[in-house]
PDB file of N, CA and C in Angstrom:
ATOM      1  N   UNK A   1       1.252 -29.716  24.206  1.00  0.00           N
ATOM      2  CA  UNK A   1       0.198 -29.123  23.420  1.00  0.00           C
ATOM      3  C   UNK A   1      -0.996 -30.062  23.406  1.00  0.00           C
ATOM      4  N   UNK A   2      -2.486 -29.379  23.587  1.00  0.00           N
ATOM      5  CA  UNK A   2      -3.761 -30.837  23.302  1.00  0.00           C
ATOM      6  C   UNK A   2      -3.885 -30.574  22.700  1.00  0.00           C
ATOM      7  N   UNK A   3      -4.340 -31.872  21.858  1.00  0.00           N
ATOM      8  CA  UNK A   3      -4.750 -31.975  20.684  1.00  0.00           C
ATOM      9  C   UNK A   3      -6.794 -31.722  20.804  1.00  0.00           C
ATOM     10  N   UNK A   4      -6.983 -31.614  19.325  1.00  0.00           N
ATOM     11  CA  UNK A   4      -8.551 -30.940  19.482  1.00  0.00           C
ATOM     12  C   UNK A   4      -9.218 -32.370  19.770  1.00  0.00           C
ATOM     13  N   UNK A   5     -10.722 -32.343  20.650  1.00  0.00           N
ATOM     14  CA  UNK A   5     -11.411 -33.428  20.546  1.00  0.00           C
ATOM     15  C   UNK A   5     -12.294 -33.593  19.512  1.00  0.00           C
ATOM     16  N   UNK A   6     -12.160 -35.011  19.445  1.00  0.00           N
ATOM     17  CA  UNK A   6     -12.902 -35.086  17.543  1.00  0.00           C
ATOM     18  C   UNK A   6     -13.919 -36.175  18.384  1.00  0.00           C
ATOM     19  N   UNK A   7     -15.090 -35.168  18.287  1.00  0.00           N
ATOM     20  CA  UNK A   7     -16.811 -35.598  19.216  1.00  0.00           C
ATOM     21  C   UNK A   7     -17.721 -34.572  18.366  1.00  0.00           C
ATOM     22  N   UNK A   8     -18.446 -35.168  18.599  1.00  0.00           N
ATOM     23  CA  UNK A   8     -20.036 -34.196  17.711  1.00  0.00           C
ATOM     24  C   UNK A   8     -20.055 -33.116  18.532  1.00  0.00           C
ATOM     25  N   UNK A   9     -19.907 -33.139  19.502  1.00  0.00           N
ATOM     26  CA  UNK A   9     -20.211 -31.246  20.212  1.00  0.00           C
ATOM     27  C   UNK A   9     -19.205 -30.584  19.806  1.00  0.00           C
ATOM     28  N   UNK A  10     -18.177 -31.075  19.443  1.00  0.00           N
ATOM     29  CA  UNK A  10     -16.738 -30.272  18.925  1.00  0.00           C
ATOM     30  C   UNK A  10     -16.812 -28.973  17.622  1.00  0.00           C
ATOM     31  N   UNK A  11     -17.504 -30.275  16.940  1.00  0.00           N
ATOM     32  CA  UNK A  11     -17.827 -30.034  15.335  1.00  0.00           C
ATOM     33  C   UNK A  11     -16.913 -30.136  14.896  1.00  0.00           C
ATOM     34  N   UNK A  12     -15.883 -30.260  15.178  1.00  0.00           N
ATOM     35  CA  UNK A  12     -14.406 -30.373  14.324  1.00  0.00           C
ATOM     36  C   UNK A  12     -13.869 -32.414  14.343  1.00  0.00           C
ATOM     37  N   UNK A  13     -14.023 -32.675  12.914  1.00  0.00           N
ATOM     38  CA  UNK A  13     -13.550 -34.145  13.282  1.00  0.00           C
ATOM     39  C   UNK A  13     -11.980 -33.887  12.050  1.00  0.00           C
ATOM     40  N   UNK A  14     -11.333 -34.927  12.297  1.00  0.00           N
ATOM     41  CA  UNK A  14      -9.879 -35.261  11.537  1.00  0.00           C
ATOM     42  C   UNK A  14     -10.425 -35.812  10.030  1.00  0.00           C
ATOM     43  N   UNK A  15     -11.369 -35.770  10.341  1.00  0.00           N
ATOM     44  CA  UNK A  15     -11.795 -36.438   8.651  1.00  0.00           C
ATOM     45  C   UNK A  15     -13.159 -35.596   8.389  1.00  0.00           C
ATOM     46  N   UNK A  16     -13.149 -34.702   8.635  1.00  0.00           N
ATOM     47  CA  UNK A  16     -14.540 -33.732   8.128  1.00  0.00           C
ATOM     48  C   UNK A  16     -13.951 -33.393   6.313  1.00  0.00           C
ATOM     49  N   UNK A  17     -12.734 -33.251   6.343  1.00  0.00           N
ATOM     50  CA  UNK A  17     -12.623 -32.729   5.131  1.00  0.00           C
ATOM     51  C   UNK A  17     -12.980 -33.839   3.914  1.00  0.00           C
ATOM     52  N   UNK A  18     -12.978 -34.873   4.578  1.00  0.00           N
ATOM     53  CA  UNK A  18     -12.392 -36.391   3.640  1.00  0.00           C
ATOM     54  C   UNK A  18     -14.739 -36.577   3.692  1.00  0.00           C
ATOM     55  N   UNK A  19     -15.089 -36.170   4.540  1.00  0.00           N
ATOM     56  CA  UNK A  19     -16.638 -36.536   4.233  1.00  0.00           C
ATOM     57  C   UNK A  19     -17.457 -35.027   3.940  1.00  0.00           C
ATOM     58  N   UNK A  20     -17.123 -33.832   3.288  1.00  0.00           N
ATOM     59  CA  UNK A  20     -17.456 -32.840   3.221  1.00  0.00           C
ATOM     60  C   UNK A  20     -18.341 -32.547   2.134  1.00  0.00           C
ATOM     61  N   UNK A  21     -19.311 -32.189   2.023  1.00  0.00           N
ATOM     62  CA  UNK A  21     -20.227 -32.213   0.682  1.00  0.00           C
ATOM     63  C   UNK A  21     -19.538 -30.821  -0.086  1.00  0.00           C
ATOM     64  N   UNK A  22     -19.524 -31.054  -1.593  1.00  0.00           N
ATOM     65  CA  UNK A  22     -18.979 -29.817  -2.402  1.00  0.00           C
ATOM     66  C   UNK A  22     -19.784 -28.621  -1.684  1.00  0.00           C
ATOM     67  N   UNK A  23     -21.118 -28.377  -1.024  1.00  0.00           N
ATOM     68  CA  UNK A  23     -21.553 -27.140  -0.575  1.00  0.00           C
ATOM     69  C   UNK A  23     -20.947 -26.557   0.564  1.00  0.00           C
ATOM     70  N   UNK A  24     -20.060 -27.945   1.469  1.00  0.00           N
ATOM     71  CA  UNK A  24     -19.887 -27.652   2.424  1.00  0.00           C
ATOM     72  C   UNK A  24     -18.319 -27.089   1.772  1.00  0.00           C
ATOM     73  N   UNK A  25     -17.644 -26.748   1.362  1.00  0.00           N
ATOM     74  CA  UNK A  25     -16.743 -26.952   0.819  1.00  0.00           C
ATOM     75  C   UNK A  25     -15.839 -25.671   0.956  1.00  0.00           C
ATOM     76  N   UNK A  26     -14.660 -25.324   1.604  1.00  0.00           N
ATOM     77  CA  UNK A  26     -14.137 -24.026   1.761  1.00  0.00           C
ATOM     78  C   UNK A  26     -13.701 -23.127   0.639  1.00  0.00           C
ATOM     79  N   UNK A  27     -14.693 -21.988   1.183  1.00  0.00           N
ATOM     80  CA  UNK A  27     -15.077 -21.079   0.229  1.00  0.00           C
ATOM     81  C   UNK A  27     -13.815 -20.361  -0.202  1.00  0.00           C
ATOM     82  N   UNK A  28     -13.947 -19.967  -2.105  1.00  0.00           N
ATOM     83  CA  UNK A  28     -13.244 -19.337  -2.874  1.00  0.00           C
ATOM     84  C   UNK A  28     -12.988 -17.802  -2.874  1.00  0.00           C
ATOM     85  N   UNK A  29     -14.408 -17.284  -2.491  1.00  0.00           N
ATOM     86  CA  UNK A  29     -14.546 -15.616  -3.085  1.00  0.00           C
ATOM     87  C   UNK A  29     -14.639 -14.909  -1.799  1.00  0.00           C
ATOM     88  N   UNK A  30     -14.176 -14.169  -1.277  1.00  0.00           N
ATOM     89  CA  UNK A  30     -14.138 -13.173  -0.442  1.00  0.00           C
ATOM     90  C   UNK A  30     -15.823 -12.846   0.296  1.00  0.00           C
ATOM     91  N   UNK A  31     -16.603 -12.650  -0.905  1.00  0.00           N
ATOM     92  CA  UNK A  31     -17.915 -12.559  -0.554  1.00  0.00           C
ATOM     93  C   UNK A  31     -18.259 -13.612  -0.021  1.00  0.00           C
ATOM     94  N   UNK A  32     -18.436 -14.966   0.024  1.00  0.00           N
ATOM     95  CA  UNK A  32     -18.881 -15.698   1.288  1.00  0.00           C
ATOM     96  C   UNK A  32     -17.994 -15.022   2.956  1.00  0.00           C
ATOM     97  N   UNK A  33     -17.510 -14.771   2.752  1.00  0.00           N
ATOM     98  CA  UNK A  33     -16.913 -14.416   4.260  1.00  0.00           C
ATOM     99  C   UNK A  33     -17.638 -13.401   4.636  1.00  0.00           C
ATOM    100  N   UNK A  34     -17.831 -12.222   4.153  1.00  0.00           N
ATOM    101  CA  UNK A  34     -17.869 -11.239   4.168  1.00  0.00           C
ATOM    102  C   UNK A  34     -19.185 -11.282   5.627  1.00  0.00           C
ATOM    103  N   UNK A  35     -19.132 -10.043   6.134  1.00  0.00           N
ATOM    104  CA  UNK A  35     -19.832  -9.930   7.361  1.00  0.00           C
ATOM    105  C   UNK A  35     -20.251  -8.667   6.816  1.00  0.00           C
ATOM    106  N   UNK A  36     -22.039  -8.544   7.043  1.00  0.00           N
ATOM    107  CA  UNK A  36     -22.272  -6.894   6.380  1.00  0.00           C
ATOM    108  C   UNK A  36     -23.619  -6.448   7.699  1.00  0.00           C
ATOM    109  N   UNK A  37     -22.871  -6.167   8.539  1.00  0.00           N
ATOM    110  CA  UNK A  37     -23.395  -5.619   9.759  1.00  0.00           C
ATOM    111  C   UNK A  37     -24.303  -4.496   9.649  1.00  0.00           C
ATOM    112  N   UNK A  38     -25.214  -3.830  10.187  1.00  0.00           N
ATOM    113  CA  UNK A  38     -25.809  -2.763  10.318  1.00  0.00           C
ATOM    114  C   UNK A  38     -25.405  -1.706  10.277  1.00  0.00           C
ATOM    115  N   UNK A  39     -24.807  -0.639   9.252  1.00  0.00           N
ATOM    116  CA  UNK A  39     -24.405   0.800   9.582  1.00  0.00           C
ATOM    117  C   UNK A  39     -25.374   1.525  10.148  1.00  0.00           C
ATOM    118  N   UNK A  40     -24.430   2.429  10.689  1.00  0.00           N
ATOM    119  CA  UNK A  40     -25.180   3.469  11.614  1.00  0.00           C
ATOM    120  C   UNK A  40     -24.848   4.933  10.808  1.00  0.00           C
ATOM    121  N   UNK A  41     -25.301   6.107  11.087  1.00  0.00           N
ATOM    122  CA  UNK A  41     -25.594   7.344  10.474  1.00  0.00           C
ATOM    123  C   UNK A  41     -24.805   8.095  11.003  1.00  0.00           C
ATOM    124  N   UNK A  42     -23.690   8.830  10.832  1.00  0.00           N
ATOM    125  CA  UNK A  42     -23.182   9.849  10.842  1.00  0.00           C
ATOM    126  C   UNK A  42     -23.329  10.833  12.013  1.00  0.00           C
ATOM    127  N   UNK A  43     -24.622  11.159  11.514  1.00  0.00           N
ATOM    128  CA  UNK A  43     -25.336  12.390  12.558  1.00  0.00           C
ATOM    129  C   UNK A  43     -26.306  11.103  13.543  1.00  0.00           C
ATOM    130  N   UNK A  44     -26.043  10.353  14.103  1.00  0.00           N
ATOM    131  CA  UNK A  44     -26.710   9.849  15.083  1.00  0.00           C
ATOM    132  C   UNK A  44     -25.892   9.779  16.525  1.00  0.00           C
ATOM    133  N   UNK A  45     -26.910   9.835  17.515  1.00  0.00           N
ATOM    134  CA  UNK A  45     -26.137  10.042  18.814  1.00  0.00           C
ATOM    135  C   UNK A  45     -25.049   8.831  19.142  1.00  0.00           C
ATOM    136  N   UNK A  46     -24.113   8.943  20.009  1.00  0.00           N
ATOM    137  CA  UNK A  46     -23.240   7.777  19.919  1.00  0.00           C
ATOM    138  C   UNK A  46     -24.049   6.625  20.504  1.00  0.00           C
ATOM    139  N   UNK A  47     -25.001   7.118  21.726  1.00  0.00           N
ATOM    140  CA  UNK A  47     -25.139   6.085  22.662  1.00  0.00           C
ATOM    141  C   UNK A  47     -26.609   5.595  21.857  1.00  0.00           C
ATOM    142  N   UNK A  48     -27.146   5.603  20.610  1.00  0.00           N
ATOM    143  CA  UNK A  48     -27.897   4.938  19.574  1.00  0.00           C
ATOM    144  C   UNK A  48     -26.774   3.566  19.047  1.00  0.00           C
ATOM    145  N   UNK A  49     -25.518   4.701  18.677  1.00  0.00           N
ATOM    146  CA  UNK A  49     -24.726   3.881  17.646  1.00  0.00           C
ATOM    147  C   UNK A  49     -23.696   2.874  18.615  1.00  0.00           C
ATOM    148  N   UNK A  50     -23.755   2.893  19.951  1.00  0.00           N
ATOM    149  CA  UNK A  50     -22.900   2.079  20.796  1.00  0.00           C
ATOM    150  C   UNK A  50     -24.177   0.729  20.893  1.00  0.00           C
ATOM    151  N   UNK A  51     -25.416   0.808  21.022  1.00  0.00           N
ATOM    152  CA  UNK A  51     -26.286  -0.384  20.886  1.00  0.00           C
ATOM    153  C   UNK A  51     -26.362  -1.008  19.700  1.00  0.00           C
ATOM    154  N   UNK A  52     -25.798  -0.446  18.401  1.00  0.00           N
ATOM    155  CA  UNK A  52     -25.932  -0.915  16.961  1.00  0.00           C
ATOM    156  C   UNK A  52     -24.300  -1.682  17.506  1.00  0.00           C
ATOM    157  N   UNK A  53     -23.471  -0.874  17.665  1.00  0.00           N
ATOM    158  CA  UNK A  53     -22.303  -1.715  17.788  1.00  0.00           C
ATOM    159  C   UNK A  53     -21.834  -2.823  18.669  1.00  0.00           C
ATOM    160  N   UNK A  54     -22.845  -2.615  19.489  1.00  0.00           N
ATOM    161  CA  UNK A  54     -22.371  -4.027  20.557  1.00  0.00           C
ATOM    162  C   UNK A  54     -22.998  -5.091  20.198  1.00  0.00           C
ATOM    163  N   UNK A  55     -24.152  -5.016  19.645  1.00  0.00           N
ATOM    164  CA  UNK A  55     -24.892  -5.917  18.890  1.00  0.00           C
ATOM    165  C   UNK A  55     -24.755  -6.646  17.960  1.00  0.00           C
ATOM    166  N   UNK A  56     -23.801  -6.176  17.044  1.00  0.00           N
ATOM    167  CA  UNK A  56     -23.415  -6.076  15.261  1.00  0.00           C
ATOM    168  C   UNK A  56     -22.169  -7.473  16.130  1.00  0.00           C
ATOM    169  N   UNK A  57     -22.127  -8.446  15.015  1.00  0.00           N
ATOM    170  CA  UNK A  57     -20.559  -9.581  15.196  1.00  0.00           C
ATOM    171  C   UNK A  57     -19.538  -8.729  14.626  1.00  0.00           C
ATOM    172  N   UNK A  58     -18.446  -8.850  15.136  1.00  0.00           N
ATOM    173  CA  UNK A  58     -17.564  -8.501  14.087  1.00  0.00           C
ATOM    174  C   UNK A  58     -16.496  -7.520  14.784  1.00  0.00           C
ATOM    175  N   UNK A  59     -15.776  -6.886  14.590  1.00  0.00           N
ATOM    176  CA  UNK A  59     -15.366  -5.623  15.058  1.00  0.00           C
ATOM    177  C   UNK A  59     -15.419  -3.793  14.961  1.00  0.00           C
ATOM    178  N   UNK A  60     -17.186  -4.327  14.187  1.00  0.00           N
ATOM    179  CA  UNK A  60     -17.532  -2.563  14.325  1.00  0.00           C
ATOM    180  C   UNK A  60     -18.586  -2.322  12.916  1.00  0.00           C
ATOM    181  N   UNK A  61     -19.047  -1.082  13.275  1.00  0.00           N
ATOM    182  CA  UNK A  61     -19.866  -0.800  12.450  1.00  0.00           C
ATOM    183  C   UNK A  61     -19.497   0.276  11.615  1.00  0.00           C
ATOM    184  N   UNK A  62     -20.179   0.123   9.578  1.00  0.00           N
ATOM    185  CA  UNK A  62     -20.100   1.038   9.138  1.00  0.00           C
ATOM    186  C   UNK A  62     -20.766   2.067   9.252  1.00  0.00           C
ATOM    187  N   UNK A  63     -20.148   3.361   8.951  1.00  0.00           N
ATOM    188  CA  UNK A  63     -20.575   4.981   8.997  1.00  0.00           C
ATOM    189  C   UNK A  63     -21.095   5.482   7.918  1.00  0.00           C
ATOM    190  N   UNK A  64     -22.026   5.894   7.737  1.00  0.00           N
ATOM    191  CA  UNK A  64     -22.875   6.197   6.182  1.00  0.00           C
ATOM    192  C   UNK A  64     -23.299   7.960   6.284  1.00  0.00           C
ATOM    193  N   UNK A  65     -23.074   8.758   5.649  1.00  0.00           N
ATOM    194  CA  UNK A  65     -23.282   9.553   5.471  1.00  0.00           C
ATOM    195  C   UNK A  65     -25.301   9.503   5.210  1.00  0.00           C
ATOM    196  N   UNK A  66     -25.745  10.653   6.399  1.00  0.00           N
ATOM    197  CA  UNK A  66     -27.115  10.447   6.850  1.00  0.00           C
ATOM    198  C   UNK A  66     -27.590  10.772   5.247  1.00  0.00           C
ATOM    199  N   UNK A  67     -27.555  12.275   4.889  1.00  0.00           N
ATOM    200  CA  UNK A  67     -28.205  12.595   3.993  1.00  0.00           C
ATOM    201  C   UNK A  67     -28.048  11.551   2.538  1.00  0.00           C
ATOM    202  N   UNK A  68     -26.809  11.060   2.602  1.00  0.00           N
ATOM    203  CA  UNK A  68     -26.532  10.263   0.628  1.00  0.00           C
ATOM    204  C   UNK A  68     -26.525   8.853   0.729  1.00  0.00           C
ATOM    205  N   UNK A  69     -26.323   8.199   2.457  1.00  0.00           N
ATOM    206  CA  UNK A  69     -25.821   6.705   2.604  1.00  0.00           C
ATOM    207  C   UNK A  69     -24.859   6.398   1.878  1.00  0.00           C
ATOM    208  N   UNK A  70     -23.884   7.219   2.221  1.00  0.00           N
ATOM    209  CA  UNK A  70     -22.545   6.930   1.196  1.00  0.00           C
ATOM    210  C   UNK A  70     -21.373   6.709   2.370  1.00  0.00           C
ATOM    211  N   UNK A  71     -20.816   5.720   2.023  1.00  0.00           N
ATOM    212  CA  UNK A  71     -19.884   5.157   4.124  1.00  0.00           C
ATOM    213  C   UNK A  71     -19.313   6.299   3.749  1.00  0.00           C
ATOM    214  N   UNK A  72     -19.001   6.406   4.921  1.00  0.00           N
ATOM    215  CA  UNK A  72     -17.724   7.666   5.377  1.00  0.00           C
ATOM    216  C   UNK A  72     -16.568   7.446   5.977  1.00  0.00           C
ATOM    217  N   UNK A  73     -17.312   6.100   6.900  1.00  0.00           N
ATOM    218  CA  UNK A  73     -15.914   5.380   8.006  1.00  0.00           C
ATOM    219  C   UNK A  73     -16.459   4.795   8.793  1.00  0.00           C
ATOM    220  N   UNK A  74     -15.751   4.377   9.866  1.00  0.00           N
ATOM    221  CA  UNK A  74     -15.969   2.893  10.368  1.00  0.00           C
ATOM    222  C   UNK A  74     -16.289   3.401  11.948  1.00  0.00           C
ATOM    223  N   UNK A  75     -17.228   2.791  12.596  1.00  0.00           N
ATOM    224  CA  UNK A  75     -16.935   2.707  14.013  1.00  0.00           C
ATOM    225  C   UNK A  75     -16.920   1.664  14.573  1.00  0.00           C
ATOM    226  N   UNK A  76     -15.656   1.352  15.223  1.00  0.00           N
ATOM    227  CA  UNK A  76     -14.900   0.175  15.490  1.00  0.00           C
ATOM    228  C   UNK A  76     -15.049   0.254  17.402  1.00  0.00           C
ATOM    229  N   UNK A  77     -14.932  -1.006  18.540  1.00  0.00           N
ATOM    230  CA  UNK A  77     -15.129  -0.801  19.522  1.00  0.00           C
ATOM    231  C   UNK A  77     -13.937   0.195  20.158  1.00  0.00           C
ATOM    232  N   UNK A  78     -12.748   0.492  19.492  1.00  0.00           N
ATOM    233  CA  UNK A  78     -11.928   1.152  20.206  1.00  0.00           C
ATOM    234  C   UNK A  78     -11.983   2.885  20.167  1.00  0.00           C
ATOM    235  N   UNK A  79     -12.352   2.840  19.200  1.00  0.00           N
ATOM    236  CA  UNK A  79     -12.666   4.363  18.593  1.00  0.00           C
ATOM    237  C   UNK A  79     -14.381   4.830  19.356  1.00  0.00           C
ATOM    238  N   UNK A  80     -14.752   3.918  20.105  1.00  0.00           N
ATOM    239  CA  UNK A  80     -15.808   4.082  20.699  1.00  0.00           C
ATOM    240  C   UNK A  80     -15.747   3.987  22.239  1.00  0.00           C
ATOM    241  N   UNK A  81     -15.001   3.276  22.663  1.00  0.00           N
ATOM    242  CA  UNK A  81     -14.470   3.143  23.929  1.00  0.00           C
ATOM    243  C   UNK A  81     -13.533   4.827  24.121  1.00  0.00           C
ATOM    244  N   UNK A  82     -12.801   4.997  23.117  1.00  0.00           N
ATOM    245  CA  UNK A  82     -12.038   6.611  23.464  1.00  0.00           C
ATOM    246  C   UNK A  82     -12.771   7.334  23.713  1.00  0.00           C
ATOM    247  N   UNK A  83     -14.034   7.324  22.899  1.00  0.00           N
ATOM    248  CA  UNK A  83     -15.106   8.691  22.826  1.00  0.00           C
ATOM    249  C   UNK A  83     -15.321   9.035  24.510  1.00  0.00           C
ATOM    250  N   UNK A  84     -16.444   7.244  24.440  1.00  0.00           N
ATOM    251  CA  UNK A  84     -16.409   7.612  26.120  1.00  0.00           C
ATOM    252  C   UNK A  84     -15.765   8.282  27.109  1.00  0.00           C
ATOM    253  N   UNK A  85     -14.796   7.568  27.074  1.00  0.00           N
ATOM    254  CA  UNK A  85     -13.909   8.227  27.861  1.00  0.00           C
ATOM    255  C   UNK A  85     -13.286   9.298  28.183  1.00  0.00           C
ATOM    256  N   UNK A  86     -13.164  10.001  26.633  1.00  0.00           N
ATOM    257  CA  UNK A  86     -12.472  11.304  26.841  1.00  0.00           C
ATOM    258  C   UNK A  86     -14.369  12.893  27.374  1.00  0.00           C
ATOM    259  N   UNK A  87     -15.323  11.816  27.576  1.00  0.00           N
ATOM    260  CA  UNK A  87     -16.250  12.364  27.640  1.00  0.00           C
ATOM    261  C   UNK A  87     -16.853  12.389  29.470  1.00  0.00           C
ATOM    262  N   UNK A  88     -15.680  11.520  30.167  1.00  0.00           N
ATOM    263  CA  UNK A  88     -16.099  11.650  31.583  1.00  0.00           C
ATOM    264  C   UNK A  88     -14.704  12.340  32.512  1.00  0.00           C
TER     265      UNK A  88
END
């Protein structure tokens, strides 16, 4: 097994935790993690919402109901990759 290299391009050292400022400090609440990507609209064409999704980090974008912006559901790369497909 290698072990990780502990170098400044790494960013990872064996003692980062032991010199870590309280800001730097691993987070408690769910909301620091949280990733809040660009939803896309419901009634929008896919191949709009396949450039929102390849773009977006993460594994997919939320679905918002056009008229209320109320999510509806998720479009995720696999559920987008099927579309395609079952479309050629």
């Amino acid at each position: 097994m290698r072990s990780r290299a502990c170098s400044p391009c790494s960013g990872w050292s064996p003692h980062s935790s032991e010199s870590a400022s309280p800001a730097d400090a691993v987070p408690t609440r769910v909301g620091r993690l949280a990733q809040s990507p660009t939803p896309v609209l419901a009634d929008e064409p896919l191949a709009h919402a396949l450039h929102d999704l390849l773009s977006a980090e993460g594994t997919g974008v939320p679905v918002l109901d056009a008229e209320h912006g109320v999510p509806v559901g998720w479009l995720g790369h696999q559920s987008a990759l099927r579309a395609v497909h079952a479309s050629t």
